[in-house]
Each structure stands twice: as C-alpha cells, then as structure tokens.
PDB file of N, CA and C in Angstrom:
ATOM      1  N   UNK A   1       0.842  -1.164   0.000  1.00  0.00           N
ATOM      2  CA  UNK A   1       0.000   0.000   0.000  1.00  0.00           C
ATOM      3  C   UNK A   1       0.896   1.238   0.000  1.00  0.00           C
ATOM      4  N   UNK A   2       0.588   1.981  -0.837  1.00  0.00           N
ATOM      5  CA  UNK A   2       1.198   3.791  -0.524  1.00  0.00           C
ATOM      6  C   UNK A   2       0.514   4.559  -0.236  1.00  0.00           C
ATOM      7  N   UNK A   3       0.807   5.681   0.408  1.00  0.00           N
ATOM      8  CA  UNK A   3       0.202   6.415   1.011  1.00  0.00           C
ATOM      9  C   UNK A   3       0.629   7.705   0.858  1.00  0.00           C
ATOM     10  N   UNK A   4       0.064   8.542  -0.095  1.00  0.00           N
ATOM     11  CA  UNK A   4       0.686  10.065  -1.007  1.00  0.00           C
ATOM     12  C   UNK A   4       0.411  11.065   0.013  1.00  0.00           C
ATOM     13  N   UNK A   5       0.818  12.025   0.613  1.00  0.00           N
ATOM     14  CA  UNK A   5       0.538  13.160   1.885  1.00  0.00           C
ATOM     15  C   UNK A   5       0.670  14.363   0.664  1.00  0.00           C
ATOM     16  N   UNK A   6      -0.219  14.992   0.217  1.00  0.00           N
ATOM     17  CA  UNK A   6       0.110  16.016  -0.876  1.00  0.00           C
ATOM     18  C   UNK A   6      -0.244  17.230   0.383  1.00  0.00           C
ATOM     19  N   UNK A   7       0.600  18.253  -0.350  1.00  0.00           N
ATOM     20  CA  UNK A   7       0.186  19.927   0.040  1.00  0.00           C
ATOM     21  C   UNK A   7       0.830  20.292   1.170  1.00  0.00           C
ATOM     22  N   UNK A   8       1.989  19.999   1.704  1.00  0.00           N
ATOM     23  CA  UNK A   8       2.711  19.364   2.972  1.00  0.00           C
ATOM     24  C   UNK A   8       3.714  21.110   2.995  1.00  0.00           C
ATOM     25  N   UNK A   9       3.893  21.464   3.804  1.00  0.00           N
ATOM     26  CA  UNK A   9       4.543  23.094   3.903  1.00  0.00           C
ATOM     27  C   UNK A   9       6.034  22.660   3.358  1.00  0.00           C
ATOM     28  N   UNK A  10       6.957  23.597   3.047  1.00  0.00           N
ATOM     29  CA  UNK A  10       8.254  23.489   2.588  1.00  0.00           C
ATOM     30  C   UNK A  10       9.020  22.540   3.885  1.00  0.00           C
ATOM     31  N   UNK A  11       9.045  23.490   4.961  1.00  0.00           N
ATOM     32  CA  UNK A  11       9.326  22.959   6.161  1.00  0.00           C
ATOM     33  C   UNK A  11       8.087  22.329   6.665  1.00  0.00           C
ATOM     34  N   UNK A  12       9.072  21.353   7.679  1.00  0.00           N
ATOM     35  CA  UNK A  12       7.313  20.519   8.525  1.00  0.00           C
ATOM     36  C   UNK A  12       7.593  21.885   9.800  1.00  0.00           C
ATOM     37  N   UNK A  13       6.284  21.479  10.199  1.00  0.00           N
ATOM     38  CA  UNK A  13       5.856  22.141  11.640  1.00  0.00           C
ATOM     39  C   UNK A  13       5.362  21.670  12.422  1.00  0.00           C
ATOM     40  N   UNK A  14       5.277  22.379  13.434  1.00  0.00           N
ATOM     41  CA  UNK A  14       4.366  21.110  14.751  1.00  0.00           C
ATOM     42  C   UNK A  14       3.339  20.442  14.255  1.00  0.00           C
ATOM     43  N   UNK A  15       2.298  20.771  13.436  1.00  0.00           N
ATOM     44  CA  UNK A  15       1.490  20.438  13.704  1.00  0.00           C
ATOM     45  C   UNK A  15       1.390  19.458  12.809  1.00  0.00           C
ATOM     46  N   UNK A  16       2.197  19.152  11.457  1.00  0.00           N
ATOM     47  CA  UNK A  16       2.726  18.591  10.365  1.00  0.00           C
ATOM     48  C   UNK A  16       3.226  16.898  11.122  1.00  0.00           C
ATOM     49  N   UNK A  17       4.238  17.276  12.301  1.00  0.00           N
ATOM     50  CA  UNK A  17       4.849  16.383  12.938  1.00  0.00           C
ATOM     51  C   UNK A  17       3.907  15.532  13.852  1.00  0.00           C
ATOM     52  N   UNK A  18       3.180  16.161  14.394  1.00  0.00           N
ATOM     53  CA  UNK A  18       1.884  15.621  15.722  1.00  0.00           C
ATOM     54  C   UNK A  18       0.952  14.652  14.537  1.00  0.00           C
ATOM     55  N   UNK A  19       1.125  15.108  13.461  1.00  0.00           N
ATOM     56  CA  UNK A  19       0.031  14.234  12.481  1.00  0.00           C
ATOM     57  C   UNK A  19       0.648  13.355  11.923  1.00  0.00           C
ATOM     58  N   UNK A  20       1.900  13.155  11.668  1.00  0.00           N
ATOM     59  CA  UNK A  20       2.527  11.963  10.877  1.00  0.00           C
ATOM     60  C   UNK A  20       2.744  11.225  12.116  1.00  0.00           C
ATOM     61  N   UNK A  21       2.853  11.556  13.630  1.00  0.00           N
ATOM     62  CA  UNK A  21       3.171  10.693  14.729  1.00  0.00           C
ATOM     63  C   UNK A  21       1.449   9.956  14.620  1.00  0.00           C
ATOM     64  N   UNK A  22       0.254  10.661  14.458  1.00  0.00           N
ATOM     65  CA  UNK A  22      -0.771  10.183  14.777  1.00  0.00           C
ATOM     66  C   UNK A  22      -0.898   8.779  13.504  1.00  0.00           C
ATOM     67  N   UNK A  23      -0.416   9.531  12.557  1.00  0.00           N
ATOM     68  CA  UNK A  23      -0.746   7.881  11.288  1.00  0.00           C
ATOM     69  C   UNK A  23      -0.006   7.242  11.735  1.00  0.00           C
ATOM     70  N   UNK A  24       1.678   7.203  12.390  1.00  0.00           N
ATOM     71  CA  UNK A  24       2.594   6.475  12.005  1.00  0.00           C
ATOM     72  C   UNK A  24       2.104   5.510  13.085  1.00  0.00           C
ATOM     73  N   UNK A  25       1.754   5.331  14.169  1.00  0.00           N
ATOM     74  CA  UNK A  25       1.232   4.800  15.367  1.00  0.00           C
ATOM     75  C   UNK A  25      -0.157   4.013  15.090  1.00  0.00           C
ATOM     76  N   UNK A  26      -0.503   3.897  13.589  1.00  0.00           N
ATOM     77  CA  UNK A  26      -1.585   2.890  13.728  1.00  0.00           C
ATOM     78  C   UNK A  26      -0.537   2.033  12.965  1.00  0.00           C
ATOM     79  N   UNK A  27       0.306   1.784  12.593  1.00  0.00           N
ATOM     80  CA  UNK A  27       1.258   0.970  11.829  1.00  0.00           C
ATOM     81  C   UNK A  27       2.122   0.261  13.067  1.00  0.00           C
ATOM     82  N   UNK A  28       1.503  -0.575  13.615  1.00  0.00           N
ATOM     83  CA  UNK A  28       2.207  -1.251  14.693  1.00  0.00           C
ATOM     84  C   UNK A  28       2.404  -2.955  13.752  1.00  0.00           C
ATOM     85  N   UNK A  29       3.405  -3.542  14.202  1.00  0.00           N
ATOM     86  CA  UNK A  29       3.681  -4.647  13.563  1.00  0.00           C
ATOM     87  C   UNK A  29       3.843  -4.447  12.075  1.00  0.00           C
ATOM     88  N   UNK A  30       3.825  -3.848  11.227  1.00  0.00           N
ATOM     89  CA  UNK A  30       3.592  -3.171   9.696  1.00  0.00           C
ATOM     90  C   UNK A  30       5.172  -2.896   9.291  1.00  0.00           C
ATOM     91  N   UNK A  31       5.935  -3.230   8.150  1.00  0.00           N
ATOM     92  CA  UNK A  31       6.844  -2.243   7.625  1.00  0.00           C
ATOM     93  C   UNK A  31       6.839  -1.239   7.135  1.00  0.00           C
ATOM     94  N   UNK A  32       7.296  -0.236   7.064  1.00  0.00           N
ATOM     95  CA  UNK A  32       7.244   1.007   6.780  1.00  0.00           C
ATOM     96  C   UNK A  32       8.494   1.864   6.136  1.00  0.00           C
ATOM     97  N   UNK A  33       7.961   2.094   4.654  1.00  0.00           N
ATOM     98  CA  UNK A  33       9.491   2.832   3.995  1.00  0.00           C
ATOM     99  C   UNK A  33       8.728   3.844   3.793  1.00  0.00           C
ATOM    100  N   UNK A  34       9.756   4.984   3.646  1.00  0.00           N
ATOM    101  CA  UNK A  34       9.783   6.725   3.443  1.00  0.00           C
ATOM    102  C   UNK A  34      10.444   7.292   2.371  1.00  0.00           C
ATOM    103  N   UNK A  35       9.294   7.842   2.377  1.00  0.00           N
ATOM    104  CA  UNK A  35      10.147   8.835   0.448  1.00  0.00           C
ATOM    105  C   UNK A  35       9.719  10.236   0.736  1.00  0.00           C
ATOM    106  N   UNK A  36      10.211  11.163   1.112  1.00  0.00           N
ATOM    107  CA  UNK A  36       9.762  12.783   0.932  1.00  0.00           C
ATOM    108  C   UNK A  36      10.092  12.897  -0.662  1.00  0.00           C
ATOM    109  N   UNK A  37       9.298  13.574  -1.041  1.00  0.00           N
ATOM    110  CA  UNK A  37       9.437  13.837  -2.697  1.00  0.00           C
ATOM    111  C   UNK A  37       9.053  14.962  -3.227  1.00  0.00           C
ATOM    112  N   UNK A  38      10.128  15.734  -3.915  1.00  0.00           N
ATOM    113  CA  UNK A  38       9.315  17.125  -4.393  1.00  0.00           C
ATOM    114  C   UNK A  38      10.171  17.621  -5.678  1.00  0.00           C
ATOM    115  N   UNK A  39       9.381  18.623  -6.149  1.00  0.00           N
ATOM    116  CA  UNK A  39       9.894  19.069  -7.688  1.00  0.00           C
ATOM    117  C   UNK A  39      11.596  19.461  -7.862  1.00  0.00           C
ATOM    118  N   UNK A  40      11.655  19.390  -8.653  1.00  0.00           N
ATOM    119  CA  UNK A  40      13.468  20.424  -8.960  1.00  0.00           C
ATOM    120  C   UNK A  40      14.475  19.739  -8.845  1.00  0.00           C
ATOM    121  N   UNK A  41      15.803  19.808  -8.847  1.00  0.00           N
ATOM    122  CA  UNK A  41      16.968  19.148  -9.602  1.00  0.00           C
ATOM    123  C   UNK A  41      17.808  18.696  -8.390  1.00  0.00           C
ATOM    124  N   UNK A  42      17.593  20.029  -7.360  1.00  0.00           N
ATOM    125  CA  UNK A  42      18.335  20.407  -6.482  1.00  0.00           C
ATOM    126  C   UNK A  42      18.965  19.260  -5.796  1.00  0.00           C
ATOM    127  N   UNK A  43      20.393  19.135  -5.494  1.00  0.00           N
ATOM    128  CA  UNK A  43      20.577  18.136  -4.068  1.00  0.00           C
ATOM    129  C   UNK A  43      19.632  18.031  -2.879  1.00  0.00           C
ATOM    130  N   UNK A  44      20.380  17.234  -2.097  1.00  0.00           N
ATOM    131  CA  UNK A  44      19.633  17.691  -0.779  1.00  0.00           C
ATOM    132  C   UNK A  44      20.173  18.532  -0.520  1.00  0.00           C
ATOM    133  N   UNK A  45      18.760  19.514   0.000  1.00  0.00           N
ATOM    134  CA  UNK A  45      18.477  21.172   0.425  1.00  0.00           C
ATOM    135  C   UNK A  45      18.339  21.053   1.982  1.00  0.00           C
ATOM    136  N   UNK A  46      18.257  21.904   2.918  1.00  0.00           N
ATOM    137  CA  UNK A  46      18.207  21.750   3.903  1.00  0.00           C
ATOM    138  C   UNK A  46      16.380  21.895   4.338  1.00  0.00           C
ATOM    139  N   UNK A  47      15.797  22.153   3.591  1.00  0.00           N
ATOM    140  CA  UNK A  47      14.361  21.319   3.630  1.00  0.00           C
ATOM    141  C   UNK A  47      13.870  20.351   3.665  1.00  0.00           C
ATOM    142  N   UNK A  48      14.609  19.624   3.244  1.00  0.00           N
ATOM    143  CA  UNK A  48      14.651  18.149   2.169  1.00  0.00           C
ATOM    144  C   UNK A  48      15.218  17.279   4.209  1.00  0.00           C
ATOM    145  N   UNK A  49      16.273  17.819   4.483  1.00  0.00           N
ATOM    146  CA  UNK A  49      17.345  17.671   5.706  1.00  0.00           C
ATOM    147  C   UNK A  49      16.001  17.745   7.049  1.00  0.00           C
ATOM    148  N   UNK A  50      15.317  18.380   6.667  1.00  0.00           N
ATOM    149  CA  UNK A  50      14.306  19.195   7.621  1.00  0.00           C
ATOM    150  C   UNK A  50      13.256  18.382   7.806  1.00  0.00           C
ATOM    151  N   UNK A  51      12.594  17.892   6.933  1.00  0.00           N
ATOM    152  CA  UNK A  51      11.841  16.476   6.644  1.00  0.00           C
ATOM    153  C   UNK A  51      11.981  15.301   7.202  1.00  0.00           C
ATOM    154  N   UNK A  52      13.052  15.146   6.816  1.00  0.00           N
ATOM    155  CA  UNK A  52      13.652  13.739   6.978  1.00  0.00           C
ATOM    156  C   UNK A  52      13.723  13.604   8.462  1.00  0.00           C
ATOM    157  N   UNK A  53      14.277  14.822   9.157  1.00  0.00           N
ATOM    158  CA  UNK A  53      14.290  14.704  10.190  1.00  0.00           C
ATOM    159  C   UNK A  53      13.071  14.746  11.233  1.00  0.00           C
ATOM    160  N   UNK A  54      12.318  15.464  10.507  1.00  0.00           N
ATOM    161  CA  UNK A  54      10.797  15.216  11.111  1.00  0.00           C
ATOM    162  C   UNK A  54      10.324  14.109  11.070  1.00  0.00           C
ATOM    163  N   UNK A  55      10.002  12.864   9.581  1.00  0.00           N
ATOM    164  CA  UNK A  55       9.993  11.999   9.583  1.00  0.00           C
ATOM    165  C   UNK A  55      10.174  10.991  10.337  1.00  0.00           C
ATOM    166  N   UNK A  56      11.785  11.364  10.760  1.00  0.00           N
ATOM    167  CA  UNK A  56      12.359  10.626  11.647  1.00  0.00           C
ATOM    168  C   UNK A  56      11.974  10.337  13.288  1.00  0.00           C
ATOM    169  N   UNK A  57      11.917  11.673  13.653  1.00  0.00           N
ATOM    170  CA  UNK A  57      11.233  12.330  14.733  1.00  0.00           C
ATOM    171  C   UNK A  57      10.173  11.629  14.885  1.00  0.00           C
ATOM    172  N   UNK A  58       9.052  11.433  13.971  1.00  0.00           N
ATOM    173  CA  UNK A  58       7.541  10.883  14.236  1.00  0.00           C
ATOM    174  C   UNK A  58       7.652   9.444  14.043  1.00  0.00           C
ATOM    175  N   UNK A  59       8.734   8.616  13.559  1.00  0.00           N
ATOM    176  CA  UNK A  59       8.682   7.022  13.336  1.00  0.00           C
ATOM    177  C   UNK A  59      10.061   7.113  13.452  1.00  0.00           C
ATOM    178  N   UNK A  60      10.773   6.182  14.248  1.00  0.00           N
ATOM    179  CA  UNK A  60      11.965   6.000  13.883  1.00  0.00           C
ATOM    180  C   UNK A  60      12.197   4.818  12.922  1.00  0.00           C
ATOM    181  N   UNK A  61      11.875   4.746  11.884  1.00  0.00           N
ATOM    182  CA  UNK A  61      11.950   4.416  10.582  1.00  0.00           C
ATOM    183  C   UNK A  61      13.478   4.576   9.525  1.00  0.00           C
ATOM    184  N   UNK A  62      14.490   3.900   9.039  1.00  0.00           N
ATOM    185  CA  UNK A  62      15.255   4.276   9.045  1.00  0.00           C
ATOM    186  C   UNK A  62      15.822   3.135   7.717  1.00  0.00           C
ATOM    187  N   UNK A  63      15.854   3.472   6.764  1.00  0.00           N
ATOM    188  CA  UNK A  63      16.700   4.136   6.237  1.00  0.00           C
ATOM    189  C   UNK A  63      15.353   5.225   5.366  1.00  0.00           C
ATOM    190  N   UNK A  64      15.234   6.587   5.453  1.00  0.00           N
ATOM    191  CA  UNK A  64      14.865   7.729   4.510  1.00  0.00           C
ATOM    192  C   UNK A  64      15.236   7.929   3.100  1.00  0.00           C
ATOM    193  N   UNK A  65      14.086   8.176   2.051  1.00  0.00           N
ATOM    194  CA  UNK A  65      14.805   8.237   0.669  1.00  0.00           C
ATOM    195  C   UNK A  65      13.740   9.674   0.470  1.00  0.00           C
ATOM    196  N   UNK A  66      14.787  10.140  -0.232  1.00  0.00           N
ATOM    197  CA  UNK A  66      14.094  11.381  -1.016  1.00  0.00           C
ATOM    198  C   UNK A  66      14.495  11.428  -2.248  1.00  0.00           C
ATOM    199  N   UNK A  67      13.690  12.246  -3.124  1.00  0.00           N
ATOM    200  CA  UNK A  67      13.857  12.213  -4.389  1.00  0.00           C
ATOM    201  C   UNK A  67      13.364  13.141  -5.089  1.00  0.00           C
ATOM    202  N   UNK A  68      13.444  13.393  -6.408  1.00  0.00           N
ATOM    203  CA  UNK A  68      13.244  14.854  -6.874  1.00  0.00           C
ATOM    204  C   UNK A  68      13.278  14.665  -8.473  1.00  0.00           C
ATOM    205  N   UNK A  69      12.966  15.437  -9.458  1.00  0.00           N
ATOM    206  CA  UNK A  69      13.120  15.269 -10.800  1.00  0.00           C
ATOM    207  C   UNK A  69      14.318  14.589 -11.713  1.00  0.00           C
ATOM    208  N   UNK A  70      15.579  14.167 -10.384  1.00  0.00           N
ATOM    209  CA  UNK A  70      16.337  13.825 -11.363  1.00  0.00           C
ATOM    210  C   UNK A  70      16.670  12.975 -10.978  1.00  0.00           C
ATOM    211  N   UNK A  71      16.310  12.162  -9.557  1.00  0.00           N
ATOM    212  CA  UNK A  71      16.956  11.651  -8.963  1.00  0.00           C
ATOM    213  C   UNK A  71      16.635  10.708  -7.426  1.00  0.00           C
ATOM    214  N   UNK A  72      17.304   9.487  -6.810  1.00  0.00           N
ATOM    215  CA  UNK A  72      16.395   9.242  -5.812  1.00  0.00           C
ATOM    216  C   UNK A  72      17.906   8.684  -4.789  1.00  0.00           C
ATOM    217  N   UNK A  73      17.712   9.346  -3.663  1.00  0.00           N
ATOM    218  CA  UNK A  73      18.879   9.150  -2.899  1.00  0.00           C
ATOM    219  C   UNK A  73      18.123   8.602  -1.358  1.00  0.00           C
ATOM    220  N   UNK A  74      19.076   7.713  -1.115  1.00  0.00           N
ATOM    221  CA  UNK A  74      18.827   7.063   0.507  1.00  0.00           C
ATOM    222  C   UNK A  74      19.999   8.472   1.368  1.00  0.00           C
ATOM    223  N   UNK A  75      18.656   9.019   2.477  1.00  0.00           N
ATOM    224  CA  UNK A  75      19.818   9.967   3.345  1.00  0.00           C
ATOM    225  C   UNK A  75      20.297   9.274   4.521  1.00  0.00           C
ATOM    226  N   UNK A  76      21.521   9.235   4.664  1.00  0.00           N
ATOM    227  CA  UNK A  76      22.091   8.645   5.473  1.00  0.00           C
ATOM    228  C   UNK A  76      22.313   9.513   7.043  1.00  0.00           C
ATOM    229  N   UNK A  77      22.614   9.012   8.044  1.00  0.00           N
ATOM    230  CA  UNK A  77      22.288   9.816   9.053  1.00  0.00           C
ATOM    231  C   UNK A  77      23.470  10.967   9.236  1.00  0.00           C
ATOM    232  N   UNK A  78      24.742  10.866   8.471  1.00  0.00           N
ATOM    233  CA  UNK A  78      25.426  11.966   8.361  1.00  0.00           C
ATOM    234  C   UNK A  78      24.864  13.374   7.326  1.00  0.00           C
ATOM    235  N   UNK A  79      24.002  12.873   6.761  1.00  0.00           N
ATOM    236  CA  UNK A  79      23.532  13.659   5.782  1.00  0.00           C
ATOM    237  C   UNK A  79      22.484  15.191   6.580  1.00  0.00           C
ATOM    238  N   UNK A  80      22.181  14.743   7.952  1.00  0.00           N
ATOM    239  CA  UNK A  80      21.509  15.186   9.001  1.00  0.00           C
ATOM    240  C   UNK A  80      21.846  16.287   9.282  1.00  0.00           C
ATOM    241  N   UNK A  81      23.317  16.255   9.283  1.00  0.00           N
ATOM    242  CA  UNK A  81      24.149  17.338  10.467  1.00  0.00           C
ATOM    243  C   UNK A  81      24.449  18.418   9.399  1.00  0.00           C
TER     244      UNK A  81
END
C-alpha cells in the first residue's frame, strides 16, 4: 500500500509532525518505507534535511529516501548534520 501526503509546507511544523506521529502509530507490527518527494533538480536542500528529520522524529523508521526530478537518494544519518 502507498500512502501520497500532498500539500505538505516546505518545512514541517508542529502540527505537520503531531500528524505523521498520529498515522505512524496505527502501523504497529507493519513495515514502513519513506520517500519525501518534491519538484526540482536540487541536491539535498536543507528542507529536504528538515523532513527527513521530522519523519524521523515521528517514526523511527530508518533508512529515509528522497527524491526529486532527477533523482532518488537514501539519506544517510550523516547527511543530518
């Protein structure tokens, strides 16, 4: 199953984070992979950094992939700092 979150702010915010903790918590026993995904060429941006870490924050779920028009990268936890 996938599950598309459209219309999501550049940065997450509290209230962004309190809601991916509320889905991620009916997924008990369940695997669970992560893709933040958005338009443009760019590397990882520190939005992109910002996400992931929210993501992270609400599931500790691990390994994170993001991806973008050109491209699809696993962020690694040095990629963080």
């Amino acid at each position: 199953m996938v599950t598309e979150i459209d219309e999501l702010p550049v940065r997450p915010d509290e209230g962004a984070v309190d809601g991916l903790r509320h889905v991620f918590g009916s997924f008990e026993g369940v695997e669970v992979a992560l893709l933040h995904c958005r338009p443009g060429a760019a590397p990882l941006c520190s939005a992109d950094r910002a996400w992931v870490g929210a993501l992270v924050a609400a599931s500790p779920v691990w390994p994170v992939h993001v991806a973008n028009d050109v491209g699809l990268r696993v962020v690694a936890p040095d990629d963080l700092r």
